[in-house]
PDB file of N, CA and C in Angstrom:
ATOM      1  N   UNK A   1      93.962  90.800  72.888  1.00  0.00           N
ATOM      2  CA  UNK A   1      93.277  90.387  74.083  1.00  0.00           C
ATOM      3  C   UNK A   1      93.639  91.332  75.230  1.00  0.00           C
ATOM      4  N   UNK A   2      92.807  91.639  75.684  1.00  0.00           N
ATOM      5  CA  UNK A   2      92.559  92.728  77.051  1.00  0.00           C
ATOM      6  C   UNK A   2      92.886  91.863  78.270  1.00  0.00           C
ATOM      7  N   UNK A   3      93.957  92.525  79.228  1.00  0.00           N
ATOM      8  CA  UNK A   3      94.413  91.980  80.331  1.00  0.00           C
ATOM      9  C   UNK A   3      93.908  93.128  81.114  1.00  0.00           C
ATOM     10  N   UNK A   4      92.999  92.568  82.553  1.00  0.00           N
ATOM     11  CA  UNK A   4      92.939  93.535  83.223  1.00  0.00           C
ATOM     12  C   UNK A   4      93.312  92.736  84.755  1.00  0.00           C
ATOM     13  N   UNK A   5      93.727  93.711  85.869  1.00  0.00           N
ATOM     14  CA  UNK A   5      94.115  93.327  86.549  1.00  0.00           C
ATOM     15  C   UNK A   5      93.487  92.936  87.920  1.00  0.00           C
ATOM     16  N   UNK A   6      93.512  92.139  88.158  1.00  0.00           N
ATOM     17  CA  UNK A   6      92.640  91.540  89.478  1.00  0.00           C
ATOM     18  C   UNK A   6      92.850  92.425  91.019  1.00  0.00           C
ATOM     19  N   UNK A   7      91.588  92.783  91.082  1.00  0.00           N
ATOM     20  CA  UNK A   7      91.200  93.618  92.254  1.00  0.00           C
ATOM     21  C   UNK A   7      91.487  92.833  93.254  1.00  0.00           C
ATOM     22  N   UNK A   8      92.152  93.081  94.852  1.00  0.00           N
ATOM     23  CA  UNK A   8      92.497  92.602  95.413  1.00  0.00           C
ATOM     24  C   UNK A   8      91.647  92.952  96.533  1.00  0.00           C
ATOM     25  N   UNK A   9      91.367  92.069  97.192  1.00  0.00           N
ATOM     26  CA  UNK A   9      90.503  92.184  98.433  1.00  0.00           C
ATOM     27  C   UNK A   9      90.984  91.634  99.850  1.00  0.00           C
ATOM     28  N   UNK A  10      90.580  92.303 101.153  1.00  0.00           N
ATOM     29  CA  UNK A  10      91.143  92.213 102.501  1.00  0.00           C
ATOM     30  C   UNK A  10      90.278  90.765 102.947  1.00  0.00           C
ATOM     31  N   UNK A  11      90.520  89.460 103.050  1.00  0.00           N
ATOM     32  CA  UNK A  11      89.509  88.281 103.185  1.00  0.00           C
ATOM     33  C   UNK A  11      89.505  88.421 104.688  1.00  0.00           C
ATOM     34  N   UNK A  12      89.878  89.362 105.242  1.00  0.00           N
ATOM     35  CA  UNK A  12      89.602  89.682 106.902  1.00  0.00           C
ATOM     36  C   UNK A  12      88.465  90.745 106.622  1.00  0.00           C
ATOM     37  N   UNK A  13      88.132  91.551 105.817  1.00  0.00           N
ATOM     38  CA  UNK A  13      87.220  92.727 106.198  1.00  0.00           C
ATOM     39  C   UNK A  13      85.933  92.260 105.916  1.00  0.00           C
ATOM     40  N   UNK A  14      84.517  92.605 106.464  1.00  0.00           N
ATOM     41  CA  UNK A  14      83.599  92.454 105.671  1.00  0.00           C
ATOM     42  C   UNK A  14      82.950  93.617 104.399  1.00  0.00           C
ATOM     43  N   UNK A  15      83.885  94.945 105.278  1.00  0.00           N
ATOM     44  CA  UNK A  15      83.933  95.406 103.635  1.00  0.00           C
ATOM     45  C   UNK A  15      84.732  95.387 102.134  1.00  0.00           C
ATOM     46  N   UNK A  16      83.891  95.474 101.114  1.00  0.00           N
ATOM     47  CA  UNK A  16      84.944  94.854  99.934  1.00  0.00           C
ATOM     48  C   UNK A  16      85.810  95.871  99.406  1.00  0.00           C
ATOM     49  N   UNK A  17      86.464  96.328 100.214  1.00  0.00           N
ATOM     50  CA  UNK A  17      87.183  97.814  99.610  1.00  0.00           C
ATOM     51  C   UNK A  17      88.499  97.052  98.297  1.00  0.00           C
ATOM     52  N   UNK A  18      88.434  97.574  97.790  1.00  0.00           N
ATOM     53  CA  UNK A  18      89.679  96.835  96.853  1.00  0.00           C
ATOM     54  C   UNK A  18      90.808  97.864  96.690  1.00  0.00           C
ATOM     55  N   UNK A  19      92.102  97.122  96.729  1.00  0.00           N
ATOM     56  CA  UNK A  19      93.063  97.466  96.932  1.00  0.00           C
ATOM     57  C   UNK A  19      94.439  97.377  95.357  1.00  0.00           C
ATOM     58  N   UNK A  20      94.905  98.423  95.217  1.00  0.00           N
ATOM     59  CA  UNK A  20      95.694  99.119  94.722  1.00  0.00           C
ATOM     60  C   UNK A  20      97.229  98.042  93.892  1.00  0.00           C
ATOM     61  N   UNK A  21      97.081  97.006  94.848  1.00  0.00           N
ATOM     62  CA  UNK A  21      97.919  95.684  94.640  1.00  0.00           C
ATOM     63  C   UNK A  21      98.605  94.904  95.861  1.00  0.00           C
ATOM     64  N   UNK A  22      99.571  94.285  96.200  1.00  0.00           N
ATOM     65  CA  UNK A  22      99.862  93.355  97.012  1.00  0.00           C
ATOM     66  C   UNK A  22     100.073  93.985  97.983  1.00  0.00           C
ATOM     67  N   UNK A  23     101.200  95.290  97.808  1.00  0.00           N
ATOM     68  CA  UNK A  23     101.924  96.283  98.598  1.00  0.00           C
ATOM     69  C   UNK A  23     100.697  96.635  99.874  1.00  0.00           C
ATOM     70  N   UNK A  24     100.177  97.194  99.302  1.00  0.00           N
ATOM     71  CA  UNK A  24      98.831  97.986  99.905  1.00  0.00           C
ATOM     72  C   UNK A  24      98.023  97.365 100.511  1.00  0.00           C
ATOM     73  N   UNK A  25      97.882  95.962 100.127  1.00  0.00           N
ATOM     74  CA  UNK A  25      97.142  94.812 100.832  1.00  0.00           C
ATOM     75  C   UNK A  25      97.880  94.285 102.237  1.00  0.00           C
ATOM     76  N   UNK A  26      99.085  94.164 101.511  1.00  0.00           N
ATOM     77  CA  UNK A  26      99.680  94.139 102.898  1.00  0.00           C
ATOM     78  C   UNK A  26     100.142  94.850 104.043  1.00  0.00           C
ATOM     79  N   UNK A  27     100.628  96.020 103.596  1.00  0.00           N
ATOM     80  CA  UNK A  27     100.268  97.180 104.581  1.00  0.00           C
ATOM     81  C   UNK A  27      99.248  97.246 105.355  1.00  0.00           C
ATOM     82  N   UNK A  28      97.667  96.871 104.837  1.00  0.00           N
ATOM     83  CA  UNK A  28      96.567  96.809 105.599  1.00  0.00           C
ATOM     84  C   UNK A  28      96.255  95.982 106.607  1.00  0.00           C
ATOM     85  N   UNK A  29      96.733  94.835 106.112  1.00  0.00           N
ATOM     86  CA  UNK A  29      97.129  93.804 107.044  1.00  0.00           C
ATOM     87  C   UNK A  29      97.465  93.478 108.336  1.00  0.00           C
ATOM     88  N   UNK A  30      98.952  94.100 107.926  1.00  0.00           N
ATOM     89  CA  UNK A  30      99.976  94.644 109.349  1.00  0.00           C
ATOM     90  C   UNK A  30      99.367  95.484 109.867  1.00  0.00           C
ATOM     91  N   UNK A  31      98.869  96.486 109.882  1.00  0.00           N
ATOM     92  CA  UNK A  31      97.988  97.511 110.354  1.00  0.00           C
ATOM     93  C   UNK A  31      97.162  97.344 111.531  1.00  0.00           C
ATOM     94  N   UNK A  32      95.715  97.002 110.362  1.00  0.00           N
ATOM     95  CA  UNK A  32      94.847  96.771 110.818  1.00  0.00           C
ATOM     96  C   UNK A  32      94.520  95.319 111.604  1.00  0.00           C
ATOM     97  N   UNK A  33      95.143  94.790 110.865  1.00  0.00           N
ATOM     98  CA  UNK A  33      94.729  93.183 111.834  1.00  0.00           C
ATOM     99  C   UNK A  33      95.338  92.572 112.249  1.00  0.00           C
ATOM    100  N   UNK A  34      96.670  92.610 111.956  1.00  0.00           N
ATOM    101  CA  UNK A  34      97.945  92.742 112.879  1.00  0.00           C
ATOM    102  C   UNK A  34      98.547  93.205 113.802  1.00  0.00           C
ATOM    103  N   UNK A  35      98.108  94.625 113.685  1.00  0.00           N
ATOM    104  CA  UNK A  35      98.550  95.821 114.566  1.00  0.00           C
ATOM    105  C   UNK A  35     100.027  95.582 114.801  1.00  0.00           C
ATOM    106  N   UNK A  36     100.561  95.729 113.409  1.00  0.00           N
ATOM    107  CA  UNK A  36     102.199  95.172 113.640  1.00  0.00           C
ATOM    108  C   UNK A  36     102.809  96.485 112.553  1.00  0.00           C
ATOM    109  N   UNK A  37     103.758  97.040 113.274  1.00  0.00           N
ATOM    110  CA  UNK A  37     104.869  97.963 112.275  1.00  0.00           C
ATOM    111  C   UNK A  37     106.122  98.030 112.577  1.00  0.00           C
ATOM    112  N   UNK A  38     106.667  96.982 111.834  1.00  0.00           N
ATOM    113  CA  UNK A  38     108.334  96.463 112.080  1.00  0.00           C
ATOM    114  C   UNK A  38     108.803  97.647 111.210  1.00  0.00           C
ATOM    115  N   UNK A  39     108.980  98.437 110.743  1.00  0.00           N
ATOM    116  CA  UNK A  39     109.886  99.693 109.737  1.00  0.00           C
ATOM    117  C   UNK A  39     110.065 100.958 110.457  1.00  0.00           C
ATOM    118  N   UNK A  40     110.609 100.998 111.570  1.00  0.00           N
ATOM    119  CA  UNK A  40     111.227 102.317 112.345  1.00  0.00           C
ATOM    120  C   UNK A  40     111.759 103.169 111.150  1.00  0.00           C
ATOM    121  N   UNK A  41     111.459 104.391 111.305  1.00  0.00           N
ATOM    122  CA  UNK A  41     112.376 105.490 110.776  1.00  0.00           C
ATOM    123  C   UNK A  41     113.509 105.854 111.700  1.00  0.00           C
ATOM    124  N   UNK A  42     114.533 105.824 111.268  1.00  0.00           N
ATOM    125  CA  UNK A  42     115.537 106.067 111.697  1.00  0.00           C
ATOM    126  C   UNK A  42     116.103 107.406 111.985  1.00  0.00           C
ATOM    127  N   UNK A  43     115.712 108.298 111.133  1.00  0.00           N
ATOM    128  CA  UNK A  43     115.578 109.226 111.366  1.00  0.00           C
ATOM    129  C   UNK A  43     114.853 110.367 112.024  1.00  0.00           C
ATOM    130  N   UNK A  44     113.611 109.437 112.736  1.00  0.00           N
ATOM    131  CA  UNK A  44     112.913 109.910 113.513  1.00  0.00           C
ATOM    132  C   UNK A  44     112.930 109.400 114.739  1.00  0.00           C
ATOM    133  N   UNK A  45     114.198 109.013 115.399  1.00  0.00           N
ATOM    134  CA  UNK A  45     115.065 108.039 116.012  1.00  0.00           C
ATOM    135  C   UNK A  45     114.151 106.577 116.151  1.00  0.00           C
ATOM    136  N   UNK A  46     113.000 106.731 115.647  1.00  0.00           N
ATOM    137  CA  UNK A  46     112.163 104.815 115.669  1.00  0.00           C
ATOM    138  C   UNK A  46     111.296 105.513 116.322  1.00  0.00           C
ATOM    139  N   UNK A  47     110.821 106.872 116.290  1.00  0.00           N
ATOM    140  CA  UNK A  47     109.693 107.063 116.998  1.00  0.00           C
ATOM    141  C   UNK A  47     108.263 107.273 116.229  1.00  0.00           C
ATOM    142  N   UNK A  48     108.791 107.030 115.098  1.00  0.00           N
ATOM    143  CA  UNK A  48     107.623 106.650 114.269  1.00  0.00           C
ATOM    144  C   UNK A  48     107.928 105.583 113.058  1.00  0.00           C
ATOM    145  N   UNK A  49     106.797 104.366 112.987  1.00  0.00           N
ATOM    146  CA  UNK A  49     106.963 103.673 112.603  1.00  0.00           C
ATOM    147  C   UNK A  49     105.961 103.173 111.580  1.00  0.00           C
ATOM    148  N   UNK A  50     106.010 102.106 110.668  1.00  0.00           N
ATOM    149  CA  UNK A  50     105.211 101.906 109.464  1.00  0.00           C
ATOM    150  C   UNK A  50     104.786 100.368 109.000  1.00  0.00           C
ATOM    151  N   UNK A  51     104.155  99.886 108.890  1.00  0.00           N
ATOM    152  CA  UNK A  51     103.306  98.860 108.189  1.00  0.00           C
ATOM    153  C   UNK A  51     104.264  98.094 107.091  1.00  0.00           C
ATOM    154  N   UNK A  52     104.862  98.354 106.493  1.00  0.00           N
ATOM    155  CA  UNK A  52     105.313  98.471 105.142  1.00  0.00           C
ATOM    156  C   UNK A  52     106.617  99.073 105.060  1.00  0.00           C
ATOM    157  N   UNK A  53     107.864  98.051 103.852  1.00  0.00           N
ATOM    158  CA  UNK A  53     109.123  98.988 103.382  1.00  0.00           C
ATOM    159  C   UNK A  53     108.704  99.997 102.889  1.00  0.00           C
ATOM    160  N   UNK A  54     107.565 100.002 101.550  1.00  0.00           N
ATOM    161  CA  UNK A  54     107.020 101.191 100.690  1.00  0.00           C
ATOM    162  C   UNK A  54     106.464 102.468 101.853  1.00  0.00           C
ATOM    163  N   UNK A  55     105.765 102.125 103.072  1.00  0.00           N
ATOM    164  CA  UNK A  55     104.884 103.504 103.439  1.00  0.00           C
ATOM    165  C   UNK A  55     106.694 104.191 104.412  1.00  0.00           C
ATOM    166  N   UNK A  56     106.961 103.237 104.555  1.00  0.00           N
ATOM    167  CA  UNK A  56     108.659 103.787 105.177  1.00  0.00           C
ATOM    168  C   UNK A  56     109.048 104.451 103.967  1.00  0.00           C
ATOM    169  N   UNK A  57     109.542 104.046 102.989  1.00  0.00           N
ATOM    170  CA  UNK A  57     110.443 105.020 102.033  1.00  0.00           C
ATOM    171  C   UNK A  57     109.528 106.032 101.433  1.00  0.00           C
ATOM    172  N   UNK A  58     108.109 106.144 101.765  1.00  0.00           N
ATOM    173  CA  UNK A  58     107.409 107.189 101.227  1.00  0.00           C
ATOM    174  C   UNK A  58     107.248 108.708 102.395  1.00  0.00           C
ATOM    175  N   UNK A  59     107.343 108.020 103.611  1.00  0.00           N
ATOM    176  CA  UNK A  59     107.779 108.789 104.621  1.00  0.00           C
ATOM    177  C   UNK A  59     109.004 109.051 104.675  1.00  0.00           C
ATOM    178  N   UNK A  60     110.255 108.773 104.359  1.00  0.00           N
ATOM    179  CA  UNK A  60     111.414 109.486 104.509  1.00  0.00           C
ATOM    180  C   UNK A  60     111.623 110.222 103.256  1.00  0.00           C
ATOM    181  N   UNK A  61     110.924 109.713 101.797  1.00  0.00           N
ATOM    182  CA  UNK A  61     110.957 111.270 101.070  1.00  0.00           C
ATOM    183  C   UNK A  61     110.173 112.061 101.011  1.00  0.00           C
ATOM    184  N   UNK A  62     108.758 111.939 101.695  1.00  0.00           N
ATOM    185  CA  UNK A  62     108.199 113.065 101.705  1.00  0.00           C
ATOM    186  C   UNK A  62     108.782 114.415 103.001  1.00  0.00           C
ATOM    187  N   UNK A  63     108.344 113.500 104.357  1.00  0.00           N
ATOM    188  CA  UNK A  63     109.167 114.312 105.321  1.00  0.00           C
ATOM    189  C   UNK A  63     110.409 114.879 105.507  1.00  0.00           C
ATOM    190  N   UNK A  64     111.900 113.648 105.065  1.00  0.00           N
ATOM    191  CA  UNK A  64     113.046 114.517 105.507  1.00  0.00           C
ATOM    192  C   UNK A  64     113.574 114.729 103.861  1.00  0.00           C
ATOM    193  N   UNK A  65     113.016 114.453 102.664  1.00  0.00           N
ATOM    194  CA  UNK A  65     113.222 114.616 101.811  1.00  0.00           C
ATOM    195  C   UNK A  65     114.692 113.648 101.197  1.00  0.00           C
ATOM    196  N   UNK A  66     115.019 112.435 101.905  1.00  0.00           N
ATOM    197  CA  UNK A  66     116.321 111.677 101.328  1.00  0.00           C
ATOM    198  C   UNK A  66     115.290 110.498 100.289  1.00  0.00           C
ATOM    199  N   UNK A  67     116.101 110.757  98.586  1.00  0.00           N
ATOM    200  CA  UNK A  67     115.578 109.888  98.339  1.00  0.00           C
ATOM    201  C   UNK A  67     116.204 108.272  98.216  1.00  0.00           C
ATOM    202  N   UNK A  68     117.839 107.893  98.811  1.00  0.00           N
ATOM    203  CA  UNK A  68     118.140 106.941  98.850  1.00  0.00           C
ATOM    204  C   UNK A  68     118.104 106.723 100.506  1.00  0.00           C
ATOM    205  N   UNK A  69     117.407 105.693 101.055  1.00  0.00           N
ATOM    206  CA  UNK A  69     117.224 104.904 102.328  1.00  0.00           C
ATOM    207  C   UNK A  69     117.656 103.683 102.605  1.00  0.00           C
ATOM    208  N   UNK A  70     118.307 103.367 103.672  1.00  0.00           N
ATOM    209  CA  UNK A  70     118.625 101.865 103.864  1.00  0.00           C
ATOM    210  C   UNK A  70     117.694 101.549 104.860  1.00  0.00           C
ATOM    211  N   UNK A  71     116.542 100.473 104.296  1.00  0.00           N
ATOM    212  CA  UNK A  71     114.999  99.607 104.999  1.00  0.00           C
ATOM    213  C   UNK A  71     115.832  98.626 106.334  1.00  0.00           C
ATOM    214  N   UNK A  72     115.506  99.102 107.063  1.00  0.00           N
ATOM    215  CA  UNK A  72     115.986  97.656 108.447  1.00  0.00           C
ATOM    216  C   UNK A  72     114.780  97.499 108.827  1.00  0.00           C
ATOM    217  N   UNK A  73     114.254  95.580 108.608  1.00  0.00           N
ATOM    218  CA  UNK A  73     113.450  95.424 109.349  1.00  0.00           C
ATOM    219  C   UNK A  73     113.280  95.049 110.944  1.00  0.00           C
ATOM    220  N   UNK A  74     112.372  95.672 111.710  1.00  0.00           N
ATOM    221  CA  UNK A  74     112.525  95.596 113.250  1.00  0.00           C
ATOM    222  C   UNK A  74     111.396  94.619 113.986  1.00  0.00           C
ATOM    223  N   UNK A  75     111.146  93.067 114.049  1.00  0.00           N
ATOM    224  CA  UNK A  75     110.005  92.438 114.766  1.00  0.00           C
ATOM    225  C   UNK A  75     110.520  92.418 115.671  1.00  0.00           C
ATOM    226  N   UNK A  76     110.258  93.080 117.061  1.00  0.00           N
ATOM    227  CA  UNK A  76     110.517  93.111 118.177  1.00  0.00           C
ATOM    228  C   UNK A  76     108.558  93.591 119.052  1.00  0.00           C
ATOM    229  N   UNK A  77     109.027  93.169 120.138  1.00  0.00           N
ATOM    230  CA  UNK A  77     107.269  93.666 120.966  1.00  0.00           C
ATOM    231  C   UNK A  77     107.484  95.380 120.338  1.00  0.00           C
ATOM    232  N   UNK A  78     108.022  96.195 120.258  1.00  0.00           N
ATOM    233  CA  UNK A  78     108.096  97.441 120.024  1.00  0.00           C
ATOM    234  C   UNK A  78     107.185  97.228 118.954  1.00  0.00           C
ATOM    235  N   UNK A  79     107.293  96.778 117.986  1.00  0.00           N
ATOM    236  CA  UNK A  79     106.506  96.412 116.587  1.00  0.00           C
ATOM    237  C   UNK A  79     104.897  96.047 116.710  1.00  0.00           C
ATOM    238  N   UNK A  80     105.059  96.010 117.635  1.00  0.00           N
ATOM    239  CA  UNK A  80     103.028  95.364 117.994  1.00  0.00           C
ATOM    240  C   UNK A  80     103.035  96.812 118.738  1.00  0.00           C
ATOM    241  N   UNK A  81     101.590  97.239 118.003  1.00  0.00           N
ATOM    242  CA  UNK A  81     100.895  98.270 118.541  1.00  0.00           C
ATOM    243  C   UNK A  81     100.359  98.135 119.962  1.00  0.00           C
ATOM    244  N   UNK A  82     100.510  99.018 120.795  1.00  0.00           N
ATOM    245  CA  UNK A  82     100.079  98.936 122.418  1.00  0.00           C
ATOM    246  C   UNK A  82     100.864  97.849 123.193  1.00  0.00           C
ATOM    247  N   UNK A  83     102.136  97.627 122.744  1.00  0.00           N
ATOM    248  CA  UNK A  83     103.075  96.889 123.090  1.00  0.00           C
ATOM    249  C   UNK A  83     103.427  97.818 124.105  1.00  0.00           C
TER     250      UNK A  83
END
């Protein structure tokens, strides 16, 4: 028996873009309809910030190249976009 995996959809968008899995769904979320990014890089002293633990640890190994990171999450007004 064939398991396939359920396409995930934004029930805020009216377009049906489907999404990649939970991670990614929720990233979009915070983003876009949230306008919320609690994951400062630390190494970019918190001057750039992210949606998501995953788009954080994908930005500190692509950019400064560390691949072990310690995630601190930050909800503060800083965290809301145009805060």
């Amino acid at each position: 028996m064939e398991t396939s995996q359920q396409q995930l959809h934004c029930p805020m968008c009216m377009e049906r873009v489907p999404f990649m899995g939970e991670a990614a769904l929720r990233s979009h979320l915070a983003l876009v309809h949230y306008h919320c990014l609690p994951y400062p890089c630390t190494l970019c002293l918190g001057a750039v910030r992210f949606p998501s633990e995953s788009d954080l640890c994908h930005h500190v190994e692509c950019q400064h190249g560390v691949l072990e990171y310690r995630v601190g999450f930050q909800f503060t007004n800083a965290a809301m976009i145009g805060s």
